[in-house]
Protein backbone atom coordinates (compact mmCIF):
# COMPACT_ATOMS: atom_id res chain seq x y z
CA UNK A 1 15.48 7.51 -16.55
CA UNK A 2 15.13 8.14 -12.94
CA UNK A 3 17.67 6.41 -10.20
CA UNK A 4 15.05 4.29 -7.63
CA UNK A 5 16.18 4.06 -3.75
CA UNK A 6 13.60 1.62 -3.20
CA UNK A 7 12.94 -0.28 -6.74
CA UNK A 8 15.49 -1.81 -9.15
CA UNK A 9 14.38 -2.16 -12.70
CA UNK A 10 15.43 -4.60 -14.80
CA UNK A 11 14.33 -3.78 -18.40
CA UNK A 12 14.68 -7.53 -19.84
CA UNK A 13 13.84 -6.32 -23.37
CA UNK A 14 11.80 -3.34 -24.70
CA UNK A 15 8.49 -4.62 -23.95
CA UNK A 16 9.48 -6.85 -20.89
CA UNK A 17 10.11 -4.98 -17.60
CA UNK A 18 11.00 -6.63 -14.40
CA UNK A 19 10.69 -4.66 -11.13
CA UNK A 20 12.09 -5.48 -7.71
CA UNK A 21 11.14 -3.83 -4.45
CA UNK A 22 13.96 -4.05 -1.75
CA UNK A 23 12.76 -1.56 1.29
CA UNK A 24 15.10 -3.20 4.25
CA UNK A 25 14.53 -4.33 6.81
CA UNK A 26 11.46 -5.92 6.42
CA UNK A 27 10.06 -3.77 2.89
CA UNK A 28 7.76 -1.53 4.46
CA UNK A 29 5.79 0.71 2.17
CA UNK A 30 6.29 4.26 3.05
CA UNK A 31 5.82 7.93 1.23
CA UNK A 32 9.13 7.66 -0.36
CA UNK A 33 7.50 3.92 -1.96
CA UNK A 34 4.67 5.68 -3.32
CA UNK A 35 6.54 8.65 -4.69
CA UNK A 36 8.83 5.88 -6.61
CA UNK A 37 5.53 4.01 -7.54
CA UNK A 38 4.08 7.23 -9.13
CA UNK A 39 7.70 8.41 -11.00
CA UNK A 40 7.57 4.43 -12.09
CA UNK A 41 3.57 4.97 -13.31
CA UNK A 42 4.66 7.38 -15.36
CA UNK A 43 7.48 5.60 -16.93
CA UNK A 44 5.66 2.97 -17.56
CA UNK A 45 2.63 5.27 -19.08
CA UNK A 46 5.17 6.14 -21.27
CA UNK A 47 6.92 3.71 -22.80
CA UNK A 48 5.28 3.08 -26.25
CA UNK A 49 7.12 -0.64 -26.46
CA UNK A 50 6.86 -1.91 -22.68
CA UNK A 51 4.02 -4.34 -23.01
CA UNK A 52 4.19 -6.01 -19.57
CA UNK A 53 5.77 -5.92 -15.99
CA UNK A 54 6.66 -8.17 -13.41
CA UNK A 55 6.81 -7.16 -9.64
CA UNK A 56 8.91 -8.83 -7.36
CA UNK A 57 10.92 -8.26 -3.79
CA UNK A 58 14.59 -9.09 -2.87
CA UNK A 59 13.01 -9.84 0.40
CA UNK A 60 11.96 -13.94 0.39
CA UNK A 61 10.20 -12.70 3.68
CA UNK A 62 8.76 -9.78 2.87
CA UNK A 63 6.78 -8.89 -0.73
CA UNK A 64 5.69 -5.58 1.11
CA UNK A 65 5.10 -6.05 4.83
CA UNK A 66 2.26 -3.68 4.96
CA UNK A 67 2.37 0.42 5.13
CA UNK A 68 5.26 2.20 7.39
CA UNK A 69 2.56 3.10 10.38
CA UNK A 70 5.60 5.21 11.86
CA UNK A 71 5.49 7.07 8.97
CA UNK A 72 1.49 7.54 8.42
CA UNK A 73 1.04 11.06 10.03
CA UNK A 74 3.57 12.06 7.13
CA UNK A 75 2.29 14.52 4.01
CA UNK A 76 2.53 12.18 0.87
CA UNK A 77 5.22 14.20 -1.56
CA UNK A 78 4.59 13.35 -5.20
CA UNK A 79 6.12 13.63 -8.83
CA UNK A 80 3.84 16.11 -9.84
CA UNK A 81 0.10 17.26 -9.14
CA UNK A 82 -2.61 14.78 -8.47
CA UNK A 83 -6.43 14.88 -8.20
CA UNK A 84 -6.36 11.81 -6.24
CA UNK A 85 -4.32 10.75 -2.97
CA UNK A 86 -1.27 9.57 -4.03
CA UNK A 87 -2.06 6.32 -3.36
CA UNK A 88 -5.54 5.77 -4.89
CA UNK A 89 -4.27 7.76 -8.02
CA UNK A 90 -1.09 5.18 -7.88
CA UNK A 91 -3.72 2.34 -7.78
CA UNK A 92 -5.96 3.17 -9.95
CA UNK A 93 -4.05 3.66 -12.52
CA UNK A 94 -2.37 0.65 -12.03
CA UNK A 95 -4.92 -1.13 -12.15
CA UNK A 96 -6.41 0.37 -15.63
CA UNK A 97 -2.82 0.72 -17.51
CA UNK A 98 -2.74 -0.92 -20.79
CA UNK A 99 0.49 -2.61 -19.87
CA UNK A 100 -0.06 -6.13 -18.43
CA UNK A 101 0.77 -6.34 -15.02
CA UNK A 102 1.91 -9.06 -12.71
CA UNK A 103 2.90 -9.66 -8.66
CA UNK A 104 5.64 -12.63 -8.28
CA UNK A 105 5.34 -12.86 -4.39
CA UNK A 106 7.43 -14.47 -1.92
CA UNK A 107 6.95 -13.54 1.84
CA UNK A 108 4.06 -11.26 3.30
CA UNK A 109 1.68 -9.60 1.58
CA UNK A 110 -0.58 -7.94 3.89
CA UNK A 111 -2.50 -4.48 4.30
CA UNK A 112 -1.29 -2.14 1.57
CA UNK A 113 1.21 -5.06 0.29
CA UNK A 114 -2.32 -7.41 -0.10
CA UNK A 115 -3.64 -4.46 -2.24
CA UNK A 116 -0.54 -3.37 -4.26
CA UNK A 117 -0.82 -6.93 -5.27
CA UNK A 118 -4.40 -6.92 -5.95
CA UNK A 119 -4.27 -4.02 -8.01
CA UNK A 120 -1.68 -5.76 -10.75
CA UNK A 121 -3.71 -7.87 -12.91
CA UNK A 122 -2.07 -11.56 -12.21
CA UNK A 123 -1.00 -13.01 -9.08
CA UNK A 124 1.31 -15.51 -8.46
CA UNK A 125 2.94 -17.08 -5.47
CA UNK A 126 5.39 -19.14 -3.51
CA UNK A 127 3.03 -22.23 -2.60
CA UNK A 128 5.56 -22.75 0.97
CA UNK A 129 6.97 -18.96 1.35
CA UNK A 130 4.03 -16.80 0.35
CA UNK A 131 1.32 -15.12 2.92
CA UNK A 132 -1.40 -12.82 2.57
CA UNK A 133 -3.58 -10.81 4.80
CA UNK A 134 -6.04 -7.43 5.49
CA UNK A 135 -4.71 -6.89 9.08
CA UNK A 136 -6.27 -3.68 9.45
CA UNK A 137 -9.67 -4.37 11.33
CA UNK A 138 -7.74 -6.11 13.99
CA UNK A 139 -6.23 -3.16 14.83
CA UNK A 140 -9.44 -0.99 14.91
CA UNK A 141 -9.37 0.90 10.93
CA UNK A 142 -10.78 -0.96 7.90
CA UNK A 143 -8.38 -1.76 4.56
CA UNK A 144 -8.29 1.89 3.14
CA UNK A 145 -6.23 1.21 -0.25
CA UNK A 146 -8.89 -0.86 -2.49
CA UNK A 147 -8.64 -4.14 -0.55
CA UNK A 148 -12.39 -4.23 0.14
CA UNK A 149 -13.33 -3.52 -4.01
CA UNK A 150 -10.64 -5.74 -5.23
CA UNK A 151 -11.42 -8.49 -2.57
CA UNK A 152 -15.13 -8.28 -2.97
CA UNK A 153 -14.95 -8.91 -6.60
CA UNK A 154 -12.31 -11.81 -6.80
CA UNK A 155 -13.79 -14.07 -4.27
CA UNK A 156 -17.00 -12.67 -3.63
CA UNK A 157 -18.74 -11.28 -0.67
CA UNK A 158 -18.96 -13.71 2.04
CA UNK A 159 -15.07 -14.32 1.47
CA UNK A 160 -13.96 -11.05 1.39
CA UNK A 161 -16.06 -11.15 4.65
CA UNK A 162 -14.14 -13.58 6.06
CA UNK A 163 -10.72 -12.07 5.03
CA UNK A 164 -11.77 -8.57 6.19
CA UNK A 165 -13.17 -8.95 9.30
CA UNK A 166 -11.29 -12.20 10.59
CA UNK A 167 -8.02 -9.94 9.96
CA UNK A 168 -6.16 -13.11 10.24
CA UNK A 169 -3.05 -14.34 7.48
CA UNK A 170 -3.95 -16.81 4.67
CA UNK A 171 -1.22 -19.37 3.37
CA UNK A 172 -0.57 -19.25 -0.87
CA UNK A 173 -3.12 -22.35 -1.12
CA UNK A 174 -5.94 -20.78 0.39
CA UNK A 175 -5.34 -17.75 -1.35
CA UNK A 176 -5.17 -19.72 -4.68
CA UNK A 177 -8.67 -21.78 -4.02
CA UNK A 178 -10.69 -18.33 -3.30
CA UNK A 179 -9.48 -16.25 -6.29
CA UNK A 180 -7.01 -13.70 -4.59
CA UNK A 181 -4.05 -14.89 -6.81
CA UNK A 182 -4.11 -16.96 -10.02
CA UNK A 183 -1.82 -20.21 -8.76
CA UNK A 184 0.44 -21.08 -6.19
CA UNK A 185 3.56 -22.33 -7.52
CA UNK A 186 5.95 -24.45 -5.56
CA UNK A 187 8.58 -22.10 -4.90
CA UNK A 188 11.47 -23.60 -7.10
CA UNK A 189 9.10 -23.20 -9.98
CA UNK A 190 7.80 -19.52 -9.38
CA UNK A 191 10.70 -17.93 -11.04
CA UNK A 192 10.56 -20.21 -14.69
CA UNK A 193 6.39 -20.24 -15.01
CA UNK A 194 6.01 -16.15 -14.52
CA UNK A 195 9.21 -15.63 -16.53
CA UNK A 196 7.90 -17.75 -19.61
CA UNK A 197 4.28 -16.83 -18.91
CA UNK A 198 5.75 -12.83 -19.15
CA UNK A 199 7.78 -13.56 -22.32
CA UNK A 200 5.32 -14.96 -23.69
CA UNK A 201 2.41 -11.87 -23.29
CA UNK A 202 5.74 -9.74 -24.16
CA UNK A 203 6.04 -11.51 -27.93
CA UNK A 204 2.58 -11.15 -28.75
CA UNK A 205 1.20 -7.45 -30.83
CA UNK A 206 0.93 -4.57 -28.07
CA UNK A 207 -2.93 -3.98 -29.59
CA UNK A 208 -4.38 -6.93 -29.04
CA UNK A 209 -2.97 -6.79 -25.75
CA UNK A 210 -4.07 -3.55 -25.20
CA UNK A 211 -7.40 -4.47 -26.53
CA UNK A 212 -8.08 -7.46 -24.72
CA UNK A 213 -7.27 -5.59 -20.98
CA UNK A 214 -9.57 -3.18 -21.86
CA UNK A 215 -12.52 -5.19 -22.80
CA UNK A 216 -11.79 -7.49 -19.78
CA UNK A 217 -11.73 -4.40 -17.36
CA UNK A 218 -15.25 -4.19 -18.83
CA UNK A 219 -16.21 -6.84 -15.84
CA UNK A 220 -15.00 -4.60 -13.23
CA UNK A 221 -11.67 -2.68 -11.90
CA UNK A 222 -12.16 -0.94 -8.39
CA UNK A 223 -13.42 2.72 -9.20
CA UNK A 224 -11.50 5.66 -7.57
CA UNK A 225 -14.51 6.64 -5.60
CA UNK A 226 -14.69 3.37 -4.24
CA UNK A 227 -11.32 3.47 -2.99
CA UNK A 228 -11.60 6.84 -1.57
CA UNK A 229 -15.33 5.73 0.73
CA UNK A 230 -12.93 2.73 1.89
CA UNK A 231 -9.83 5.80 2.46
CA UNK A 232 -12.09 7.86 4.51
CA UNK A 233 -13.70 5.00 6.16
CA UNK A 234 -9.80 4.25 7.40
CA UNK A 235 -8.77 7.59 7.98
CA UNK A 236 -11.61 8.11 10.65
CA UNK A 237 -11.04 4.38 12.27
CA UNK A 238 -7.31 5.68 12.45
CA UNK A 239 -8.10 8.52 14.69
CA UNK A 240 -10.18 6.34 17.31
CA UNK A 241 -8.67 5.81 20.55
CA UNK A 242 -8.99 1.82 20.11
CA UNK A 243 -7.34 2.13 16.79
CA UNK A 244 -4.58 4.47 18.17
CA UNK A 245 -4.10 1.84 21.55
CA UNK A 246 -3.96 -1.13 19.36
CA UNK A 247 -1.19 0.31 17.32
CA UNK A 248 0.49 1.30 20.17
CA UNK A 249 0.64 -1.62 21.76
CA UNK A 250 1.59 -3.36 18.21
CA UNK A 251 4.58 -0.93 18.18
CA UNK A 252 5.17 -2.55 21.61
CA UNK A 253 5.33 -6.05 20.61
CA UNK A 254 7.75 -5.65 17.50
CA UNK A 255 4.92 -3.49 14.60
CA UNK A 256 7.65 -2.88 11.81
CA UNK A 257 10.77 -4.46 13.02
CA UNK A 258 11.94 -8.10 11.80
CA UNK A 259 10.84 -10.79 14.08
CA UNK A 260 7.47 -13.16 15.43
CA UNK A 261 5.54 -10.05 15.65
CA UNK A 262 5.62 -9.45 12.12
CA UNK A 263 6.20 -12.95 10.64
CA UNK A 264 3.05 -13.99 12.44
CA UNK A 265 1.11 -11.02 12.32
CA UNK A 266 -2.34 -12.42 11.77
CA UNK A 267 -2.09 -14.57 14.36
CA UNK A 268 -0.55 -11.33 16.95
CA UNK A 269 -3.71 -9.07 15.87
CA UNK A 270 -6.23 -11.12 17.36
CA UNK A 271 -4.69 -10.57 20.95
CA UNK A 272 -3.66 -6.68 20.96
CA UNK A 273 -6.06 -5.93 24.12
């Protein structure tokens, strides 16, 4: 098994994985992330016993932040070849693995965080410590990672409307009554309800399991076409000069460093003239 920089993995019992991002200082997703995320995919492809996973951060601030923008002009490095970016081929498969999936968050979950999360097939959260968010129109680019699929079909249009184009950060609660996570949990209870709710799905046969995903999926799981319109839809925003003096002046005012600038992001967005 590989050594992670950027992941711990916890292998609770054979068919019970737990997985912990720690990215300091603030768990930033970056190229290195998403070359660990693919070497993990295929681990977890793998493994004929490992019948579900739990994702979680050592951050209580930060689930992931959002992506590394310092590190966006960067060529993606990757385990081995893919047809896909390595990011929609990441998600995508993610999404349609046989292994059941979940997102434990605590902190921020916004941009790319919001969609990691999105793409696992349960969400739950901190009811006081957990925040979500699709910054990226406030900064002149659209969510480029499946945010706009995933959203779309979990709350519907006019609130994936409101999520996408407001820009702005929604508290656990909110989150909860639209569909974009399962429950929030008050925060001394996250740990015990997705730990039995994991064991649980873990003693039951792999087959049905395996069975049961896939008929579900049958309602709808972002397509990798999808993701890539929304992918070239961001790349093109990125390369605007309002997108490019928006992030500049985020940079400015604290963009990927610990402090108010990226605690209260959604609010910060809305004023980056």
């Amino acid at each position: 098994m590989n050594t992670f920089n950027q992941f711990t993995v916890n292998r609770k019992t054979p068919a019970y994985w737990q997985i912990t991002f720690h990215n300091p200082p603030i768990n930033l997703l970056d190229p290195d992330t998403i070359f660990e995320l693919l070497t993990l995919m295929d681990q977890i492809e793998a493994d004929p016993d490992l019948k579900v996973v739990v994702f979680d951060s050592a951050d209580p601030e930060y689930f992931i932040a959002h992506y590394d923008m310092a590190r966006a002009g960067e060529k993606q490095q990757t385990p081995k070849e893919t047809e896909l970016p390595a990011w929609i081929d990441f998600a995508t498969r993610l999404y349609r693995t046989s292994v059941v999936t979940i997102a434990e968050i605590r902190g921020r979950a916004r941009g790319i965080g919001s969609e990691f999360a999105l793409a696992c097939d349960m969400r739950f959260a901190s009811k006081e410590k957990a925040v979500f968010g699709q910054p990226e129109v406030g900064v002149g680019v659209v969510p480029g990672g499946g945010g706009n699929e995933a959203l779309a079909r979990l709350v519907g249009r006019a609130r994936a409307l409101e999520i996408v184009l407001g820009a702005d950060d929604f508290d656990a609660e909110t989150a909860e009554r639209y569909g974009w996570i399962n429950r929030a949990i008050p925060d001394a209870e996250l740990n015990g309800y997705v730990e039995n709710l994991a064991s649980r799905i873990a003693s039951f046969d792999k087959k049905a399991l395996n069975d049961a995903k896939e008929l579900l999926n049958r309602i709808g799981v972002p397509a990798a076409a999808e993701i890539l319109e929304s992918r070239t839809a961001f790349i093109t925003g990125a390369m605007s000069a309002t997108a490019q003096r928006k992030v500049s002046t985020a940079f400015a005012r604290g963009l990927g460093k610990p402090g108010d600038f990226e605690l209260h992001f959604g609010q910060h967005v809305g004023n980056l003239e």
